[in-house]
C-alpha atoms as a PDB file:
ATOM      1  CA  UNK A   1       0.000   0.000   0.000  1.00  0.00           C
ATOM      2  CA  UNK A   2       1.163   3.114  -0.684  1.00  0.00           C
ATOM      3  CA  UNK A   3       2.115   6.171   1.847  1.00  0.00           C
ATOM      4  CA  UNK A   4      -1.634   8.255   0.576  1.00  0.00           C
ATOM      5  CA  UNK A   5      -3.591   5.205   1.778  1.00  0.00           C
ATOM      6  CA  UNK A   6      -2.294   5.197   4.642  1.00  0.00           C
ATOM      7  CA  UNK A   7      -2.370   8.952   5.211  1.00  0.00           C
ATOM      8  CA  UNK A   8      -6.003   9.158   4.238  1.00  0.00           C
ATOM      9  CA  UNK A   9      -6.639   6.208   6.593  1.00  0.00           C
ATOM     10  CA  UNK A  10      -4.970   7.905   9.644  1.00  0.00           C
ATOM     11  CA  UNK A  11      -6.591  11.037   9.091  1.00  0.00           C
ATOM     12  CA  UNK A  12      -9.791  10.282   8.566  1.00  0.00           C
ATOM     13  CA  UNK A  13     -10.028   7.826  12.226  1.00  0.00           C
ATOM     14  CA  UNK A  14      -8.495  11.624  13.530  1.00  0.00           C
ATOM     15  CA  UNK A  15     -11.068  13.264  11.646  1.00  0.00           C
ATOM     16  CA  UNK A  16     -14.267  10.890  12.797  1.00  0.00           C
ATOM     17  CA  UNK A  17     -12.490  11.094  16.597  1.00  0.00           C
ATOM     18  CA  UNK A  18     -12.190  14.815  16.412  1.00  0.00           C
ATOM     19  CA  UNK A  19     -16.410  14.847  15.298  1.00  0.00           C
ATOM     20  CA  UNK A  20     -17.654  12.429  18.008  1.00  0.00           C
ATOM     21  CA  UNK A  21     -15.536  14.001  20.764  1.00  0.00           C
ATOM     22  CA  UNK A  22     -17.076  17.107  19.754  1.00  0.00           C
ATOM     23  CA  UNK A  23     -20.699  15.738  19.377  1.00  0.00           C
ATOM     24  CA  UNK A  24     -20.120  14.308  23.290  1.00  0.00           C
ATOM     25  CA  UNK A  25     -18.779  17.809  24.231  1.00  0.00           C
ATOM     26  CA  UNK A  26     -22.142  19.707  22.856  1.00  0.00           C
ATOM     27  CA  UNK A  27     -24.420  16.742  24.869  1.00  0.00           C
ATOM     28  CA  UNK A  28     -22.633  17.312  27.899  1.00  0.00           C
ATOM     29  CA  UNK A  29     -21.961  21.298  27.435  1.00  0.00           C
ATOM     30  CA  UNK A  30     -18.615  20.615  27.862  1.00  0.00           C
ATOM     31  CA  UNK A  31     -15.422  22.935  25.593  1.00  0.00           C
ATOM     32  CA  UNK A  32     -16.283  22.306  22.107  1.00  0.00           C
ATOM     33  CA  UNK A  33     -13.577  21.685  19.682  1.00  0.00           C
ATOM     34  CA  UNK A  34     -13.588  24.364  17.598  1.00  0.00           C
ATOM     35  CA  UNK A  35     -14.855  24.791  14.308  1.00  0.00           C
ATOM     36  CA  UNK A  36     -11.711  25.637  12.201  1.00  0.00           C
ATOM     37  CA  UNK A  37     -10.299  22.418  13.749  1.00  0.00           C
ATOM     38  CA  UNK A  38     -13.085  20.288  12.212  1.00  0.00           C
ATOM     39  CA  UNK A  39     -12.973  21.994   8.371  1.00  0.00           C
ATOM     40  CA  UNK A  40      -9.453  22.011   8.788  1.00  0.00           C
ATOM     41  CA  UNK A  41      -9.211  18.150   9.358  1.00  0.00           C
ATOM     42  CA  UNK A  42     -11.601  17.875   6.657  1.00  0.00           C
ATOM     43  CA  UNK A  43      -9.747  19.786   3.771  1.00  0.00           C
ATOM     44  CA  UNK A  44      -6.591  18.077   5.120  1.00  0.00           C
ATOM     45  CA  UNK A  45      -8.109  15.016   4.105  1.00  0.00           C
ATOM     46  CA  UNK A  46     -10.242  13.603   6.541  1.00  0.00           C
ATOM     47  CA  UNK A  47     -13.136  14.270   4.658  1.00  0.00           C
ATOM     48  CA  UNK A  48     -14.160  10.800   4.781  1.00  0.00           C
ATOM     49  CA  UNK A  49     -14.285  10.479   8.064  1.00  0.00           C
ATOM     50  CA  UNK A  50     -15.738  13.576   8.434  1.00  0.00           C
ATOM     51  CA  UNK A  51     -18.629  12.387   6.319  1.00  0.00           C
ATOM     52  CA  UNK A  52     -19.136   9.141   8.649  1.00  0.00           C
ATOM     53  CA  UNK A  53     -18.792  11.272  11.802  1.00  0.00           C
ATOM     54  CA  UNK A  54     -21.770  13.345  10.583  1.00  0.00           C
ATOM     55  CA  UNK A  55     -23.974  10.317   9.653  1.00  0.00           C
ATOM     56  CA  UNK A  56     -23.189   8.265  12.194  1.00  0.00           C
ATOM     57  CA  UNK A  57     -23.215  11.110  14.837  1.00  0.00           C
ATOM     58  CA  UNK A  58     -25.938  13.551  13.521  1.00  0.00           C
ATOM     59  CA  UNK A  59     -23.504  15.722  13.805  1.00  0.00           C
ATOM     60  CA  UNK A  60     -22.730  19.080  11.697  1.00  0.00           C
ATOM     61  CA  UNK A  61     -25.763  17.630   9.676  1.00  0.00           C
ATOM     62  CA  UNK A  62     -27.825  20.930   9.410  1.00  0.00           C
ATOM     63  CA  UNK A  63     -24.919  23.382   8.829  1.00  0.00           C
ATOM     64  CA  UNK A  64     -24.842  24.043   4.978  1.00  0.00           C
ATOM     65  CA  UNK A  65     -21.358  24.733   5.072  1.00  0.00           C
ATOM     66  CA  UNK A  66     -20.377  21.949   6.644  1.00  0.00           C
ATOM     67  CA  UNK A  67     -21.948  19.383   3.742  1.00  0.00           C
ATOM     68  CA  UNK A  68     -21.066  21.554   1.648  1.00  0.00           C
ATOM     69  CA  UNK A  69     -17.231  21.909   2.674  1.00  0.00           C
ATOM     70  CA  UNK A  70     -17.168  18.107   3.224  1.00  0.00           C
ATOM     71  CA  UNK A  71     -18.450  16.826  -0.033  1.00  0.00           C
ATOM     72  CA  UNK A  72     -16.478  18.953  -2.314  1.00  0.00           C
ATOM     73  CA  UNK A  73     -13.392  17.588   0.082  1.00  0.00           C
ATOM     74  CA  UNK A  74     -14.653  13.704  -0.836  1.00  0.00           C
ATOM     75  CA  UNK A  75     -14.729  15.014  -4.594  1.00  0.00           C
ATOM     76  CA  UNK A  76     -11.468  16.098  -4.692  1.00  0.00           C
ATOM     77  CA  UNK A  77      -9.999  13.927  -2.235  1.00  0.00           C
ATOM     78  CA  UNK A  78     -11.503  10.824  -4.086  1.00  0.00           C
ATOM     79  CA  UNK A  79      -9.906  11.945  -7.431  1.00  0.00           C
ATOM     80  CA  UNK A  80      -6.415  12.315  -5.907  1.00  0.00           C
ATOM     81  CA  UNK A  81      -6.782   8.820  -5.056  1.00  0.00           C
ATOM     82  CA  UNK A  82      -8.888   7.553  -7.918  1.00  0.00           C
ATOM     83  CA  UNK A  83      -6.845   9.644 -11.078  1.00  0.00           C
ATOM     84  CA  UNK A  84      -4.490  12.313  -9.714  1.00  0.00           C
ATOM     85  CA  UNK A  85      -2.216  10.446  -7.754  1.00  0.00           C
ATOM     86  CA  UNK A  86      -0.965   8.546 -11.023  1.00  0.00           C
ATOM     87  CA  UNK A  87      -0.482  11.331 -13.129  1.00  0.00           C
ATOM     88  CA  UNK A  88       2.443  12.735 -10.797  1.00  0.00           C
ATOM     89  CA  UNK A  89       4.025   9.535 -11.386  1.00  0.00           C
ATOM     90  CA  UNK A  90       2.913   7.268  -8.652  1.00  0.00           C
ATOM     91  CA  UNK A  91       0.934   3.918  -8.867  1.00  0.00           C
ATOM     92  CA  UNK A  92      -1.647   3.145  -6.516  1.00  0.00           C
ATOM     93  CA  UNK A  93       0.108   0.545  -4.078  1.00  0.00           C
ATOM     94  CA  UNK A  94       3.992   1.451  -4.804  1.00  0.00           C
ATOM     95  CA  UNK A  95       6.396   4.407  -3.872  1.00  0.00           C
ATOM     96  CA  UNK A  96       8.625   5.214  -6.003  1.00  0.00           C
END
């Protein structure tokens, strides 16, 4: 497997951590993680488990810019590792 599987892997479990700790915090009115923390994990990658935090949480679900933020992460993210990753010389699997 290559290094971006793995990468995606550990930062999407971060991401999907980081959105349930926070959905516990808001039951409990305890400090929230913030915001920024949670799109930036997202963009960085973790979109996917960003997008399983929010379904399987009900978290983030009714903030627009949230989905919105999140999907277009999966899109892009998911073409990296579907197409884009090749094209800078890498196959899926190896490093080279």
């Amino acid at each position: 497997m290559s290094i971006l599987i793995y990468y995606y892997a550990i930062i999407s479990i971060l991401t999907l951590f980081a959105y349930g700790l926070d959905k516990i915090s808001a039951i409990y009115k305890l400090r929230r993680t913030p915001e920024k923390i949670l799109l930036l994990l997202t963009i960085a990658g973790g979109c996917f488990g960003a997008l399983l935090g929010m379904i399987l949480f009900r978290h983030k679900k009714n903030k627009l810019g949230f989905i919105i933020i999140t999907l277009t992460a999966c899109a892009a993210h998911g073409y990296v590792l579907l197409f884009g990753w090749e094209r800078f010389g890498f196959k899926i699997g190896t490093l080279k």
